[in-house]
Protein backbone atom coordinates (compact mmCIF):
# COMPACT_ATOMS: atom_id res chain seq x y z
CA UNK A 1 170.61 9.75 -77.65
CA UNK A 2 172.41 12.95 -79.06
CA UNK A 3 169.92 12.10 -82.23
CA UNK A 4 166.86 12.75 -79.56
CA UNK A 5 168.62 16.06 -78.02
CA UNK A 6 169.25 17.67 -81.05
CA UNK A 7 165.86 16.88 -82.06
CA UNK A 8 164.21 18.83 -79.08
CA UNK A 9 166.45 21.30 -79.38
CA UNK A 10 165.30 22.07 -83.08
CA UNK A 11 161.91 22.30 -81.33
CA UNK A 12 162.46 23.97 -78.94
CA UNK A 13 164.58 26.80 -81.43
CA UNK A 14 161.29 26.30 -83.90
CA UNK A 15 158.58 27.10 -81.59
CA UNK A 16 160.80 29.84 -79.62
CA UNK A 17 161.11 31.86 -83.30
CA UNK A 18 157.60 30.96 -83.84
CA UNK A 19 156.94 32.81 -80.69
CA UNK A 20 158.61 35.75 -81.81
CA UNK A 21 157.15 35.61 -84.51
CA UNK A 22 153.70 36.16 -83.27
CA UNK A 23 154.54 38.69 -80.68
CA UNK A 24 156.80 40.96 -84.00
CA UNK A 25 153.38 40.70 -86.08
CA UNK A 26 150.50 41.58 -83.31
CA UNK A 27 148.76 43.57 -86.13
CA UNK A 28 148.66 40.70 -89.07
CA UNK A 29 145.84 38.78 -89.80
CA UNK A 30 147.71 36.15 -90.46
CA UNK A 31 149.26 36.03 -87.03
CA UNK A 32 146.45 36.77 -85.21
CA UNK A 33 144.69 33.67 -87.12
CA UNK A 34 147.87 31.52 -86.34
CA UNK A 35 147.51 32.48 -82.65
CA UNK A 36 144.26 31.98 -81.59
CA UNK A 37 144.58 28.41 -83.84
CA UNK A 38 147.80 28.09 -81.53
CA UNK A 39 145.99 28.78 -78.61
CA UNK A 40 142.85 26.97 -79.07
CA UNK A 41 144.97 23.50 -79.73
CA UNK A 42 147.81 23.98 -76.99
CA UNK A 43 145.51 25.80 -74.71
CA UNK A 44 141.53 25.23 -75.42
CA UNK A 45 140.96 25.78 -71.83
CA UNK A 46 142.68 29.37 -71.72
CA UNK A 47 141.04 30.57 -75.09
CA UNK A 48 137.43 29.71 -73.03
CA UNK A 49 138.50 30.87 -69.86
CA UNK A 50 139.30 34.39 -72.01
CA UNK A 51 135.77 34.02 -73.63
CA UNK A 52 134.39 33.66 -70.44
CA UNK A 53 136.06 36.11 -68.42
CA UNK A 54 135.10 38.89 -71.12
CA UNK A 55 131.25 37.60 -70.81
CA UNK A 56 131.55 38.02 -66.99
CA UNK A 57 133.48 41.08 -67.10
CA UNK A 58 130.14 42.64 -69.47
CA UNK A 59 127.40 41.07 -67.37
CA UNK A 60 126.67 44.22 -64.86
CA UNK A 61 126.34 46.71 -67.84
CA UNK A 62 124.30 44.07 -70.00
CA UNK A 63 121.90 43.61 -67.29
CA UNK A 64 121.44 47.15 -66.45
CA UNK A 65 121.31 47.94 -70.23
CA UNK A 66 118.26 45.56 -70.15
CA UNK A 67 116.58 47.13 -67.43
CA UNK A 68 116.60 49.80 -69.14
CA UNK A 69 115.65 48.86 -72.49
CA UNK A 70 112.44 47.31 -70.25
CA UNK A 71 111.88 50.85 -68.61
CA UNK A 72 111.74 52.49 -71.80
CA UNK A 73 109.86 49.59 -73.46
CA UNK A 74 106.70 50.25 -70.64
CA UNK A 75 106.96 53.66 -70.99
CA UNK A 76 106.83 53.67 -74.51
CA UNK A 77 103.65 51.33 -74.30
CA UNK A 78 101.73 53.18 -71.40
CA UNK A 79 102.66 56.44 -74.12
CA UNK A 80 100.98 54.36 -76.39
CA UNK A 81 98.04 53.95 -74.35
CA UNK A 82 97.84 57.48 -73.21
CA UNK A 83 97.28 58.62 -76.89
CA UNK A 84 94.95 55.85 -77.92
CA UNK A 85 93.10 57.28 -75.19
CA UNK A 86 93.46 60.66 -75.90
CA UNK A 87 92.10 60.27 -80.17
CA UNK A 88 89.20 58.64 -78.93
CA UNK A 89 88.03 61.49 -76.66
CA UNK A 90 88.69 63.91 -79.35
CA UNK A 91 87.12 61.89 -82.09
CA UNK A 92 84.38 62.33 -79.43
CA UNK A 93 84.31 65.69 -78.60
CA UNK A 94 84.39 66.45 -82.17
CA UNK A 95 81.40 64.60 -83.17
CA UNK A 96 79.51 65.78 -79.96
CA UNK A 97 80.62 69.25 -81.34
CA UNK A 98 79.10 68.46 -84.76
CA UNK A 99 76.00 67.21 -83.71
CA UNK A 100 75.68 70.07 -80.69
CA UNK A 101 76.50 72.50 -83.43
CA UNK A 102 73.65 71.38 -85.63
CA UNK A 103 71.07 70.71 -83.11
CA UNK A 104 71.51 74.49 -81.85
CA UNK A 105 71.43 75.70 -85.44
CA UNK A 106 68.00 73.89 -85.37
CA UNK A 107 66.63 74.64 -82.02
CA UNK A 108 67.08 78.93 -83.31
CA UNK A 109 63.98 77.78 -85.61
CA UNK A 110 61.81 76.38 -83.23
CA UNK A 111 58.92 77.99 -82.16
CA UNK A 112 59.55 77.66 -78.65
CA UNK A 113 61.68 78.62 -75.71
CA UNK A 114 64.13 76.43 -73.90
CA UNK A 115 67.15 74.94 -72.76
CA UNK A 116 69.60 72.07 -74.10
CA UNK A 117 69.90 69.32 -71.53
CA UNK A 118 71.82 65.93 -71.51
CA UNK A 119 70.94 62.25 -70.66
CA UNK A 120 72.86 61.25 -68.07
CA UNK A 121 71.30 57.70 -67.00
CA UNK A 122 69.27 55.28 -68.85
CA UNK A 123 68.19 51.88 -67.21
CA UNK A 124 68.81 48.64 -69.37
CA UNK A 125 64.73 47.51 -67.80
CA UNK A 126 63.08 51.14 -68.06
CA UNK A 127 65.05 51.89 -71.87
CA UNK A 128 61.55 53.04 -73.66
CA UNK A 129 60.05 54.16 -70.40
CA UNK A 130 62.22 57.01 -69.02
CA UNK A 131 65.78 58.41 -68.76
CA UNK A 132 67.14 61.32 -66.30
CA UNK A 133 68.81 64.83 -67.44
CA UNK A 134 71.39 66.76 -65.85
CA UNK A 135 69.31 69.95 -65.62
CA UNK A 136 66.54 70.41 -62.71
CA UNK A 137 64.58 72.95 -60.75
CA UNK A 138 67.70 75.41 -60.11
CA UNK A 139 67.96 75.52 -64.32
CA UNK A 140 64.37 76.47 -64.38
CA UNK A 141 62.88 73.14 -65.57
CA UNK A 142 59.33 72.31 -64.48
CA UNK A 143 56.88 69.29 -64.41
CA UNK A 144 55.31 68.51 -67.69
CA UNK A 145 57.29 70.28 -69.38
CA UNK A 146 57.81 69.40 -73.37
CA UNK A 147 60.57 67.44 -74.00
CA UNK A 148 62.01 66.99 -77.76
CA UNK A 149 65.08 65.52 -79.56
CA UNK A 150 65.97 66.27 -82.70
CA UNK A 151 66.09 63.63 -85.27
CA UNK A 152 68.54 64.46 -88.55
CA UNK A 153 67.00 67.90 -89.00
CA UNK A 154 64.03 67.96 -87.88
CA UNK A 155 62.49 68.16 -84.14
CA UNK A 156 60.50 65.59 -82.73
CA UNK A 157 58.63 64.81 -79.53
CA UNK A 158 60.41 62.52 -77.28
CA UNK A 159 58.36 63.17 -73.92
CA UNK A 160 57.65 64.92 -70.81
CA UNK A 161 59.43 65.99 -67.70
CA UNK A 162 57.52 63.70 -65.07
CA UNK A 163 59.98 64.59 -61.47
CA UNK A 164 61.89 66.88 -61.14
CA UNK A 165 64.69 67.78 -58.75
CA UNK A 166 66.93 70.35 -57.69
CA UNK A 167 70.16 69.20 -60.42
CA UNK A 168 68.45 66.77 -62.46
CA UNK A 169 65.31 65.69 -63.69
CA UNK A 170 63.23 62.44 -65.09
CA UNK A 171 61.96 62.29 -68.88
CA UNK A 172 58.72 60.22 -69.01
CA UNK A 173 59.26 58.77 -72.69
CA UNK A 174 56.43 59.15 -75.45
CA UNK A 175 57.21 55.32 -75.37
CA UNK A 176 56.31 54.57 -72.11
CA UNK A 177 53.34 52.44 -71.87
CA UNK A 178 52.12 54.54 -69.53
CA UNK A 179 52.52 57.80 -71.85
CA UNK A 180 50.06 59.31 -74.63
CA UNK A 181 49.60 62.16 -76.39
CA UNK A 182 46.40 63.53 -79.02
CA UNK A 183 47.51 64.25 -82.18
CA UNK A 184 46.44 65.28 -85.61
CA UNK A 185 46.73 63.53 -88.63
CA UNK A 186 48.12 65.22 -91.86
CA UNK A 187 46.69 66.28 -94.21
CA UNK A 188 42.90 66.05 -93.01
CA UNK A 189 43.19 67.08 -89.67
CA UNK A 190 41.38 63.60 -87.74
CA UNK A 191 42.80 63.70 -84.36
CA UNK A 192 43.62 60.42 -82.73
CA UNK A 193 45.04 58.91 -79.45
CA UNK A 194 48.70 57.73 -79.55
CA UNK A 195 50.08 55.88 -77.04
CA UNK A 196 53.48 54.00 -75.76
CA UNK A 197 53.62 50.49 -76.02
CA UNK A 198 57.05 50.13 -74.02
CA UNK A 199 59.00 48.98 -77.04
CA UNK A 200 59.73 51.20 -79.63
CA UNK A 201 56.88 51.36 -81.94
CA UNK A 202 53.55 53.77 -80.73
CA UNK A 203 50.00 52.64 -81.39
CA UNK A 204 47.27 54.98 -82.37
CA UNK A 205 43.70 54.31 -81.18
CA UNK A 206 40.55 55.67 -81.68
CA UNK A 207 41.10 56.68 -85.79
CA UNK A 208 37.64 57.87 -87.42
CA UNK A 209 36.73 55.21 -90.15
CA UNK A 210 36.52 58.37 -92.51
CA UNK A 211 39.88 59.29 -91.92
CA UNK A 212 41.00 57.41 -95.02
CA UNK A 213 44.33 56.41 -92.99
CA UNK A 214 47.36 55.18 -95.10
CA UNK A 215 51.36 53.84 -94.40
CA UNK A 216 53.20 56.90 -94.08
CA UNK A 217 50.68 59.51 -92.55
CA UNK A 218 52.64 62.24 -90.77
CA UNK A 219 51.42 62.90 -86.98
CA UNK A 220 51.60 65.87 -85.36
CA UNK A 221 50.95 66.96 -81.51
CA UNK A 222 47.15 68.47 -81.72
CA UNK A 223 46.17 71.73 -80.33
CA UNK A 224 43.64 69.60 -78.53
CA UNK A 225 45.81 68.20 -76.27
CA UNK A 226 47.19 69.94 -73.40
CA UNK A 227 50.56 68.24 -71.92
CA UNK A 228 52.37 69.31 -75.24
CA UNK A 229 52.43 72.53 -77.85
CA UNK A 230 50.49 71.99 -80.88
CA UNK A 231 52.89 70.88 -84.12
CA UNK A 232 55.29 69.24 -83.15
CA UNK A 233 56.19 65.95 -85.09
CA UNK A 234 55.48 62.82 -83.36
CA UNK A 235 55.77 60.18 -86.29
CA UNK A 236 54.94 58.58 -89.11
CA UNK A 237 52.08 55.68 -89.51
CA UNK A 238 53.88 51.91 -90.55
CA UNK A 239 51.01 49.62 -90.23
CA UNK A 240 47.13 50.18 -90.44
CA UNK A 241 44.99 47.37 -88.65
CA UNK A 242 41.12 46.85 -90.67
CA UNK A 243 38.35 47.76 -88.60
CA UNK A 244 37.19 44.95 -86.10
CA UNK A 245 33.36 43.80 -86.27
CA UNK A 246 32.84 45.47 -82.63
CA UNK A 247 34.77 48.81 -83.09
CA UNK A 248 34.34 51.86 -84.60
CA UNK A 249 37.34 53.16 -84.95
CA UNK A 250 40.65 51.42 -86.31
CA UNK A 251 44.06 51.35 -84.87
CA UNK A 252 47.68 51.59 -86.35
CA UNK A 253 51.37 50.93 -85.51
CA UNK A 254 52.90 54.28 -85.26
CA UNK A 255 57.29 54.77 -86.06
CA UNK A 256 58.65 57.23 -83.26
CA UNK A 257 59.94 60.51 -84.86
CA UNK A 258 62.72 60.01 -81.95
CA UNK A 259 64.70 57.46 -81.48
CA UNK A 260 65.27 56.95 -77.91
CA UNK A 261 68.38 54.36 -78.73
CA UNK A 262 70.32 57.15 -81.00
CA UNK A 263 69.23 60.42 -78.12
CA UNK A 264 72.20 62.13 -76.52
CA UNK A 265 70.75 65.13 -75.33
CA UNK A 266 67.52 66.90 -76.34
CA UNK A 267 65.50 70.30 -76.20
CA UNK A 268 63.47 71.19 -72.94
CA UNK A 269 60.58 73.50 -73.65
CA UNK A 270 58.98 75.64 -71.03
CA UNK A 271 56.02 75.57 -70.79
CA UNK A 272 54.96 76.86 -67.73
CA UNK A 273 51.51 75.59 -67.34
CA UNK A 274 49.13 76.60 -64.46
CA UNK A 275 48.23 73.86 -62.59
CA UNK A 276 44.57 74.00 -63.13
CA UNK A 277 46.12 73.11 -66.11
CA UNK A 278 48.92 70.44 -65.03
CA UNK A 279 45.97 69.23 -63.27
CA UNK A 280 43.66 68.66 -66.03
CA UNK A 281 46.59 67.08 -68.22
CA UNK A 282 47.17 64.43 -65.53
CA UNK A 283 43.53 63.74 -64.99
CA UNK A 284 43.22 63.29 -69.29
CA UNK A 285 45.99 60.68 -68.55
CA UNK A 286 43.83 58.61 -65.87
């Protein structure tokens, strides 16, 4: 029995100096090792209830950390956005400012007096038939006046002004299938009839047999014709169609010097025709 006291009291002096121990030598790493060990197999519940209670202690400024980190993620991203946005309206503005600064470089040569206008609307059913312009009446544009864009660096004829309002105005396309327009053929002189086919190829009627007609003839507006100024380029021949048995004349496929698809903003000339004259140009058209 004494055997058994003495025994716990050994104990009970071991673990009291191990104690002591632990508390003299807060700093070791030894100790600290030994303690948690200590504590984790005497106590596993109080070294997780420690664990625990830091975690809790931390949650409020975790959570609001994260919130914020969020915050700052979405702004970051709608930052983002905001520049993406931002380069492509001035890779924009400067190729409208290239190709502004070259078309007015060009228009100084022309021949005729005008004003720079800009499509505004084109309609997905009417694309080789007509488009609208931000410039009208109270800019000084009239019916049938010439309408040209410019085409790398040359000018070409894209139409007519057909109505016209007090802001804006509506561009009857060469391409229209309800548009023409005599011209001359280089380097001979034959005039013919071109015409709109609503697509974006022209066809050219009424071509003298003698004309001698070949793949690449240049067309130009005639000084014939009255809707548009004589010389301006109107395109170049892609296909010429033999002679039927109960024609006279032959036909050809005609390349636009415009194209409508590539057209931002183009060249109104004014023309200010009388309307004896107007008149007769419609009447030609019926």
């Amino acid at each position: 029995m004494s055997r058994e006291k003495d025994a716990a009291n050994y104990a009970i002096v071991f673990f009291a100096a191990l104690s002591v121990l632990l508390l003299l030598f807060p700093a070791s790493k030894f100790a600290h090792t030994a303690r948690i060990a200590a504590s984790y197999s005497l106590y596993p519940s109080m070294h997780y209830g420690a664990r625990y209670g830091h975690f809790i202690r931390n949650v409020p400024s975790n959570f609001v950390a994260l919130l914020e980190t969020d915050q700052e993620n979405r702004a970051l991203k709608d930052k983002v956005r905001d520049l993406e946005v931002k380069l492509r309206n001035a890779s924009a503005l400067v190729s409208e400012n290239e190709r502004l600064t070259s078309a007015l470089r060009l228009s100084r040569a022309l021949p005729w007096a005008g004003s720079w206008a800009r499509i505004v609307n084109k309609t997905p059913a009417d694309w080789y038939g007509s488009f609208y312009i931000d410039k009208g009446s109270e800019e000084g544009i009239a019916v049938n006046d010439t309408v040209l864009g410019m085409q790398g660096d040359r000018a070409g004829l894209a139409g007519r002004v057909l109505e016209v309002y007090p802001k804006f105005s509506k561009v009857l396309l060469l391409t229209n299938g309800a548009a023409s327009a005599v011209c001359s053929i280089a380097p001979g002189g034959f005039e013919a009839l071109v015409e709109g086919k609503g697509t974006w190829l022209l066809k050219m009627n009424y071509v003298p047999e003698e004309a001698a007609l070949e793949s690449g003839a240049e067309l130009l507006t005639s000084p014939g014709g009255v809707l548009f100024p004589a010389g301006i380029f109107v395109g170049r021949v892609t296909k010429v169609y033999p002679r039927e048995s109960f024609m006279n004349f032959i036909t050809a496929d005609v390349s636009p010097a415009v194209d409508v698809n590539t057209l931002k903003e183009v060249f109104v000339v004014r023309r200010n025709l009388q309307g004896d004259l107007a008149g007769r140009g419609l009447a030609e058209k019926r």
